[in-house]
N, C-alpha and C. Protein backbone atom coordinates (compact mmCIF):
# COMPACT_ATOMS: atom_id res chain seq x y z
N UNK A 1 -2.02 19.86 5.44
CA UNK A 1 -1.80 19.71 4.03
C UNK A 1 -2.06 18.27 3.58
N UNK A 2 -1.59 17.24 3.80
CA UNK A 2 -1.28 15.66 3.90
C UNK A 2 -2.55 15.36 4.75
N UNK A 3 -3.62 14.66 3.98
CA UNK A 3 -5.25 14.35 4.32
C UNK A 3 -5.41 12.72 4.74
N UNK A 4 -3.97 11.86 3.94
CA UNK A 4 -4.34 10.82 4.15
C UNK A 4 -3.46 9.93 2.85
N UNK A 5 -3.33 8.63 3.04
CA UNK A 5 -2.99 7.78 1.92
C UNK A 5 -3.73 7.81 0.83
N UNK A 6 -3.25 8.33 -0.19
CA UNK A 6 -4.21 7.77 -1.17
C UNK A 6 -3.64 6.33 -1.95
N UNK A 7 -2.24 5.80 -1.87
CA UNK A 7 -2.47 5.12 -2.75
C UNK A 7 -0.80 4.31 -2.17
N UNK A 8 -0.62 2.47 -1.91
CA UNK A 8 0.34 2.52 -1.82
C UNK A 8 0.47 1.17 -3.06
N UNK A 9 1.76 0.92 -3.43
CA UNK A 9 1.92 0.09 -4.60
C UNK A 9 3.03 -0.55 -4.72
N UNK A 10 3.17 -1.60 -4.94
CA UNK A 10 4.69 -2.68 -4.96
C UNK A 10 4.31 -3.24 -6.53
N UNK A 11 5.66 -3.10 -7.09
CA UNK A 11 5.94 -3.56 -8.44
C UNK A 11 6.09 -4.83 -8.21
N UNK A 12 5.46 -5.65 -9.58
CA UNK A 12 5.84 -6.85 -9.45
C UNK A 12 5.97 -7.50 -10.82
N UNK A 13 6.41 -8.78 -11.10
CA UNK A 13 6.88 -9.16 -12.12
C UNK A 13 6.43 -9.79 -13.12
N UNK A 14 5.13 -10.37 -12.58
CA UNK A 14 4.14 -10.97 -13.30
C UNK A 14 2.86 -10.90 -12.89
N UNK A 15 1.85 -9.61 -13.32
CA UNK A 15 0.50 -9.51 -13.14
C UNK A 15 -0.33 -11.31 -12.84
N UNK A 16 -0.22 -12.01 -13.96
CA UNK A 16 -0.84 -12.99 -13.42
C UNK A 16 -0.91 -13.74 -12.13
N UNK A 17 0.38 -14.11 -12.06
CA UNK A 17 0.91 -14.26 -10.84
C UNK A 17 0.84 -13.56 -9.21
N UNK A 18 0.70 -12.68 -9.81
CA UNK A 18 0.84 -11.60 -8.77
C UNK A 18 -0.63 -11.15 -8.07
N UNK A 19 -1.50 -11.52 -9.04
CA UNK A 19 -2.94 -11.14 -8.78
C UNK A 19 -3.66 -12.49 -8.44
N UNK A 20 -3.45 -13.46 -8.65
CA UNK A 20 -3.49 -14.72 -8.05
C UNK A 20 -2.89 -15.41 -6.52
N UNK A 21 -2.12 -13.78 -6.25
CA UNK A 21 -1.47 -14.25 -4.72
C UNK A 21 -2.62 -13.12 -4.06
N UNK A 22 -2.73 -11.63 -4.57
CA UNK A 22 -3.66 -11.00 -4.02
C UNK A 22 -5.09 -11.71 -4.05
N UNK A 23 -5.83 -11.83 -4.82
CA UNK A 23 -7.05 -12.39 -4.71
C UNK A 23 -6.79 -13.63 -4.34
N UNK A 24 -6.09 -14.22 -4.91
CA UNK A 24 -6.63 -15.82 -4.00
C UNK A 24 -6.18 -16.15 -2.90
N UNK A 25 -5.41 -15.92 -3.12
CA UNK A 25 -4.95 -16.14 -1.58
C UNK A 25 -5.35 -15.03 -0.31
N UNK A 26 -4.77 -13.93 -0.34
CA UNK A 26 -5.49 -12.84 0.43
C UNK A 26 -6.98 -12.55 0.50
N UNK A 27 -7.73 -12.72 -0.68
CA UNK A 27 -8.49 -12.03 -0.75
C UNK A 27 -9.40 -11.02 -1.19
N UNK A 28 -8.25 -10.23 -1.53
CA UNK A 28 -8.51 -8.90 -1.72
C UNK A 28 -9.97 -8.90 -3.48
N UNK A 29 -10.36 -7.71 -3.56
CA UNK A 29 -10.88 -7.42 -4.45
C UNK A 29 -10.55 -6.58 -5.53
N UNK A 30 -10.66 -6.32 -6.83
CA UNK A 30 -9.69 -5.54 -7.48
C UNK A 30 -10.72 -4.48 -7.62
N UNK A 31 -10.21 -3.47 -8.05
CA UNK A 31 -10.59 -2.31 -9.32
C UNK A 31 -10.91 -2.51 -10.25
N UNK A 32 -11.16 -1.46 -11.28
CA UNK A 32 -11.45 -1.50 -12.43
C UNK A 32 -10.01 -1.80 -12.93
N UNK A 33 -9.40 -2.96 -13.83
CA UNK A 33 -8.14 -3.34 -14.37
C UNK A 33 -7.37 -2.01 -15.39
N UNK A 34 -6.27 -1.68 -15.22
CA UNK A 34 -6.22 -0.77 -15.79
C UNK A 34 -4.69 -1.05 -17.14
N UNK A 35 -5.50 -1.26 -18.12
CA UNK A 35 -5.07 -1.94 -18.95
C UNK A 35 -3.72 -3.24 -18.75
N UNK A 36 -4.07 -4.00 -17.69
CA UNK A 36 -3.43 -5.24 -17.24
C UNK A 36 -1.56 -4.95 -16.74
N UNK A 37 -1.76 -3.48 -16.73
CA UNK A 37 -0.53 -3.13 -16.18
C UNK A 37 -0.37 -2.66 -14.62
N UNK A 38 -1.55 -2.39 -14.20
CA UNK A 38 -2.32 -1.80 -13.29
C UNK A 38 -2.77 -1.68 -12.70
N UNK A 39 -2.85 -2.68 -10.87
CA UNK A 39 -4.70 -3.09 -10.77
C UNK A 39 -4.21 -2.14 -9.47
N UNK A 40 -5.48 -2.13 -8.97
CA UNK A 40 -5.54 -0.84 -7.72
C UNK A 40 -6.88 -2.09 -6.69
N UNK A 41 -6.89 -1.92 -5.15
CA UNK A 41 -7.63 -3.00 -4.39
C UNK A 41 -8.21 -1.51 -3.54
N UNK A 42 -8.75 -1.52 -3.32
CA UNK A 42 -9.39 -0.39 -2.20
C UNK A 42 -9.99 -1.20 -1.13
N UNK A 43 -9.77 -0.61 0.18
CA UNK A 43 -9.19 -0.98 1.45
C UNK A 43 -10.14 -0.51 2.44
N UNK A 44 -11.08 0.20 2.73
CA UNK A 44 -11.30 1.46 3.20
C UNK A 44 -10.87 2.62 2.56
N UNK A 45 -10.51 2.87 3.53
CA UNK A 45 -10.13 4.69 3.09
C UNK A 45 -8.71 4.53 1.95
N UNK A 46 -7.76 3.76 1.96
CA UNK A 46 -7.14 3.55 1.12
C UNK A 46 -6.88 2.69 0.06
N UNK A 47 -6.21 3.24 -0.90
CA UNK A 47 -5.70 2.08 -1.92
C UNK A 47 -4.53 1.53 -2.23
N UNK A 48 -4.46 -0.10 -2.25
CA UNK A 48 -3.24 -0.88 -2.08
C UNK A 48 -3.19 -0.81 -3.95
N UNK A 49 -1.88 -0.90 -4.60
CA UNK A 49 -2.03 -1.36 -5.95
C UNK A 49 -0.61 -2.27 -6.53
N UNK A 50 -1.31 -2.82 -7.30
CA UNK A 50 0.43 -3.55 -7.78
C UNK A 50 0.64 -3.13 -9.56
N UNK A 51 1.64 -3.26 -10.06
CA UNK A 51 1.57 -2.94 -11.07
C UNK A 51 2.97 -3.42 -11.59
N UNK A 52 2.90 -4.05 -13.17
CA UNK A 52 4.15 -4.35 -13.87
C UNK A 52 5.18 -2.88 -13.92
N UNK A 53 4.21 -1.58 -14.52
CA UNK A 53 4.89 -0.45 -15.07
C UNK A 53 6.08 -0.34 -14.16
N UNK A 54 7.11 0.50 -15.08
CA UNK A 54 8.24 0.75 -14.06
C UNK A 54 8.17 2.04 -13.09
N UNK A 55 8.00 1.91 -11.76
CA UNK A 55 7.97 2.33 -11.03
C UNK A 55 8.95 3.09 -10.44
N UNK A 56 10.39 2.73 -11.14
CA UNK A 56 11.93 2.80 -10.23
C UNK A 56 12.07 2.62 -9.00
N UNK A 57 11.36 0.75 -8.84
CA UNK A 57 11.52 0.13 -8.16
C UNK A 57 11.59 -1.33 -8.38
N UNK A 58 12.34 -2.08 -8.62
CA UNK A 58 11.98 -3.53 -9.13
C UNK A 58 11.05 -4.50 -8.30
N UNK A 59 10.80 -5.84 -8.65
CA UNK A 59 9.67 -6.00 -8.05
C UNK A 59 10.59 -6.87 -6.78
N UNK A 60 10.02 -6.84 -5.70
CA UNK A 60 10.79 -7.21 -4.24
C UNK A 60 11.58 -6.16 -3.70
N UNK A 61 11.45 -5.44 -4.20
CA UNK A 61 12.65 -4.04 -3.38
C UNK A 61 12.34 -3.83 -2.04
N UNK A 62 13.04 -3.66 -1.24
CA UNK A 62 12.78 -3.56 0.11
C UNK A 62 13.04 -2.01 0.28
N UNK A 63 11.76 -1.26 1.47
CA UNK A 63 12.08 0.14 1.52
C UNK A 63 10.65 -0.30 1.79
N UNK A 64 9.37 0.11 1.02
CA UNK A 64 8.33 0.39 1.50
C UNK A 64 7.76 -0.95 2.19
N UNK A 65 6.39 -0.76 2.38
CA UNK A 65 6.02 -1.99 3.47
C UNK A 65 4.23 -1.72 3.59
N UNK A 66 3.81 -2.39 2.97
CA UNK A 66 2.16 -2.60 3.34
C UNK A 66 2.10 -3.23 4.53
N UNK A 67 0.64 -2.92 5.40
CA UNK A 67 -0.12 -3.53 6.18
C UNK A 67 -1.41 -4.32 6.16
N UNK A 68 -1.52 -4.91 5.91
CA UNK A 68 -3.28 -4.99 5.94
C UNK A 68 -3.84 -5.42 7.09
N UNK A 69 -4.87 -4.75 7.58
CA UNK A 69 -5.90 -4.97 8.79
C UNK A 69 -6.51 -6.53 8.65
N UNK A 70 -6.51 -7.44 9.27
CA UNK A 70 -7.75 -8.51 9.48
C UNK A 70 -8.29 -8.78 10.54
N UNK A 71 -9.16 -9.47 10.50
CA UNK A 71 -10.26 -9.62 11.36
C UNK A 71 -9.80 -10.01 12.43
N UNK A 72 -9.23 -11.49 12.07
CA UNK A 72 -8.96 -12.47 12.83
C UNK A 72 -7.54 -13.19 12.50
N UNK A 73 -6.43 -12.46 13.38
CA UNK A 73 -5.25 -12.92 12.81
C UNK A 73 -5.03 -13.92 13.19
N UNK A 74 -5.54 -15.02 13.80
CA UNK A 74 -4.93 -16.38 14.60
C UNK A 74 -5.40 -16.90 12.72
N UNK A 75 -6.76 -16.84 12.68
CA UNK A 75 -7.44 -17.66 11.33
C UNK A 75 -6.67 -17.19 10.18
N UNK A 76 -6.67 -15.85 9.89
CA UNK A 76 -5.91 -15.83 8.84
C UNK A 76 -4.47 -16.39 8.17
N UNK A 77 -3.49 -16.21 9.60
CA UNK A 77 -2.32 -17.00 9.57
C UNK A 77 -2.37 -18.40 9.14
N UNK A 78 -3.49 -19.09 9.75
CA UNK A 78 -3.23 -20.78 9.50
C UNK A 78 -3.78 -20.79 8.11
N UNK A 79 -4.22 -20.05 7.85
CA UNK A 79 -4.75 -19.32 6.06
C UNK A 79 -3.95 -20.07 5.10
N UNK A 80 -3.00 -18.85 5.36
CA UNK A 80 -1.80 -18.75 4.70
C UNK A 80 -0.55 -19.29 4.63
N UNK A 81 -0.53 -19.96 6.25
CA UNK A 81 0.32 -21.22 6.14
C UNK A 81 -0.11 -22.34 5.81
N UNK A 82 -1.70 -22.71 5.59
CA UNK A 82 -1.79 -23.65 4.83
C UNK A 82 -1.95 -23.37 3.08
N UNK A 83 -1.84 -22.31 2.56
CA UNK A 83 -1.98 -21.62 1.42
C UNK A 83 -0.37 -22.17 0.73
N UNK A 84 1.19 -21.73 1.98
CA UNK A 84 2.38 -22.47 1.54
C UNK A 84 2.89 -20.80 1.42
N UNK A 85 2.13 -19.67 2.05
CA UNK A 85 2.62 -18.33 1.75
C UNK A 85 3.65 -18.50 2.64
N UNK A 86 5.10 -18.12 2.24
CA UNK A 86 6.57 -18.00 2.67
C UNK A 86 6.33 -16.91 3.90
N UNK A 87 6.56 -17.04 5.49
CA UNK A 87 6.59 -16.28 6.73
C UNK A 87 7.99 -15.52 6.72
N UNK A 88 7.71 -13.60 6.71
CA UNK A 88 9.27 -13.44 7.29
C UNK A 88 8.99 -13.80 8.97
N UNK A 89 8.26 -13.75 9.42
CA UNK A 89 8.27 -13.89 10.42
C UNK A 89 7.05 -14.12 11.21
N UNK A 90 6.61 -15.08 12.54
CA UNK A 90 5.30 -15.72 12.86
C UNK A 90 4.38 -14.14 13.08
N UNK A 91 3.45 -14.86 14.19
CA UNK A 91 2.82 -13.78 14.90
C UNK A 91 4.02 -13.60 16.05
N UNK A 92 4.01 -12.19 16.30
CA UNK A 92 4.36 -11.50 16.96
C UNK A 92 3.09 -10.28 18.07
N UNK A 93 3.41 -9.80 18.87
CA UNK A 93 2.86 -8.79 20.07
C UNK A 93 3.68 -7.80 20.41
N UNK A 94 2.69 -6.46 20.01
CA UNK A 94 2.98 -4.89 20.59
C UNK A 94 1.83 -4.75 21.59
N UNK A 95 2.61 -3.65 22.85
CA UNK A 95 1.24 -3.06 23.55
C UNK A 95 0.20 -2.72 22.58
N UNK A 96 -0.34 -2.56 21.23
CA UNK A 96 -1.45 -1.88 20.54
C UNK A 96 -1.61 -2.80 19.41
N UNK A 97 -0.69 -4.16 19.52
CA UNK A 97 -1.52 -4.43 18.26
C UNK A 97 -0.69 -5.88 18.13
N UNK A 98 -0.51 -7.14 17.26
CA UNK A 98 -0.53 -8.33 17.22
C UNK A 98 -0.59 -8.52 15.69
N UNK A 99 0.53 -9.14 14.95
CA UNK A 99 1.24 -9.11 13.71
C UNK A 99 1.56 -10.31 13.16
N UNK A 100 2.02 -10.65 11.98
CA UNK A 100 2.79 -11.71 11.09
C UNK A 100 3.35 -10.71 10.29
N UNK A 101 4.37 -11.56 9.70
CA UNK A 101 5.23 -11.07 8.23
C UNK A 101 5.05 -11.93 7.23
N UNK A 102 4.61 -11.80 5.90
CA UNK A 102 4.76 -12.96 4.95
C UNK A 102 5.64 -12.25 3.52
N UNK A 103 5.61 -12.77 3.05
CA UNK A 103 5.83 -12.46 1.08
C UNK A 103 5.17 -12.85 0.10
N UNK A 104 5.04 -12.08 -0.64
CA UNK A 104 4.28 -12.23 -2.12
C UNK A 104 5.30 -12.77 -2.92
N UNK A 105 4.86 -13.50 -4.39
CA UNK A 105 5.66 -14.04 -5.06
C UNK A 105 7.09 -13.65 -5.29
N UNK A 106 6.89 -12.03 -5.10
CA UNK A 106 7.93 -11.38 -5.85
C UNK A 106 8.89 -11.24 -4.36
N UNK A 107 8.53 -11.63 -3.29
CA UNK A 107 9.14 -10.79 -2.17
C UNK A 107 9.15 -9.63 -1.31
N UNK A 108 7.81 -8.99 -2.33
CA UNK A 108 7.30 -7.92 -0.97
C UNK A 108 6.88 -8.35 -0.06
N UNK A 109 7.13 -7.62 1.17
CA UNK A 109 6.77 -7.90 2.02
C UNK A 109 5.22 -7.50 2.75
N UNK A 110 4.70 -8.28 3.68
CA UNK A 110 3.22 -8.05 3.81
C UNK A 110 2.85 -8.06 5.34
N UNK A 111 2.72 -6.91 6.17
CA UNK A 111 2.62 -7.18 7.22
C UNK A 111 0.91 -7.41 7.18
N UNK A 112 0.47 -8.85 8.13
CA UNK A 112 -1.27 -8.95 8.31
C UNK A 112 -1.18 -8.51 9.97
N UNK A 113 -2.14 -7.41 10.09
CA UNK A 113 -2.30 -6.72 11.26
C UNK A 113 -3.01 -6.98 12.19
N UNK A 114 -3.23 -6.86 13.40
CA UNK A 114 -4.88 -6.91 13.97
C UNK A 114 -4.38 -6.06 15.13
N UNK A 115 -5.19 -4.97 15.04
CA UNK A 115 -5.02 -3.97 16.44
C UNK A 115 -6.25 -4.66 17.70
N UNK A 116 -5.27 -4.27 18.68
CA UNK A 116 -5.58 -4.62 19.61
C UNK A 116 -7.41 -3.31 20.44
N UNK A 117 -6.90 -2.22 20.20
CA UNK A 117 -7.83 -1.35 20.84
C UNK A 117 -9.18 -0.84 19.50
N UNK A 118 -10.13 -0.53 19.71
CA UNK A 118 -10.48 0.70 18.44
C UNK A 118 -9.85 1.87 18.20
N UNK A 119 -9.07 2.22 19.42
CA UNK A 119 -8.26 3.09 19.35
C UNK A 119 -6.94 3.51 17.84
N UNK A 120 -7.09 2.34 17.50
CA UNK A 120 -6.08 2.27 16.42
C UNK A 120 -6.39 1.97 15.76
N UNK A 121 -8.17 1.61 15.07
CA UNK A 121 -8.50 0.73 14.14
C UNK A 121 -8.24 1.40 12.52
N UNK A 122 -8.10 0.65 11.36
CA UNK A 122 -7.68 1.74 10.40
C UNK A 122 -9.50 2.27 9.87
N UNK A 123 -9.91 1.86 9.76
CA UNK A 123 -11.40 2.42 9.93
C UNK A 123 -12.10 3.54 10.13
């Protein structure tokens, strides 16, 4: 029944702000803007989105939890710690895969990924 993610999303408090930590700092690329309440990043096969609207979730709520895949997590980390992005926690190591924790303005949290096998790639 359940094909796949289509869509995951953390509220946040200030679009400007908030899209200035995704693109500039991360990276990421947006969507088509959807009337500035709205933006959606496509990932591959999925879509990350943030959005002011109320969600009935405020922005930093803890419960859900993005991942994002990178290339090269040694580079990306010194990224972002030279960027001044707040660490919940360094790199870390699983048998399948090799991690950081950071936060977005608002306090979501952001796990940056890098699997270890193809076996697990999100791809």
């Amino acid at each position: 029944m359940i094909t796949g993610i289509a869509c995951f999303t953390y509220a946040v408090a200030d679009m400007v702000r908030a899209r200035a930590f995704y693109e500039g700092v991360l990276g990421l690329q947006p969507s088509p803007d959807l009337r500035g309440e709205w933006l959606e990043y496509d990932l591959g096969a999925a879509t990350f989105a943030i959005t002011t609207i109320d969600i009935g979730r405020p922005p930093g709520a803890k419960g859900g939890l993005v991942a994002f895949e990178v290339d090269d997590l040694d580079q990306t980390v010194a990224a972002l710690r030279a960027a001044g992005v707040p660490f919940v926690f360094d790199i870390c190591e699983s048998p399948i895969c090799r991690l950081a924790m950071v936060t977005d303005p608002d306090g979501n949290e952001i796990v940056i990924h890098k699997c270890k096998a193809a076996s697990c790639s999100t791809n």
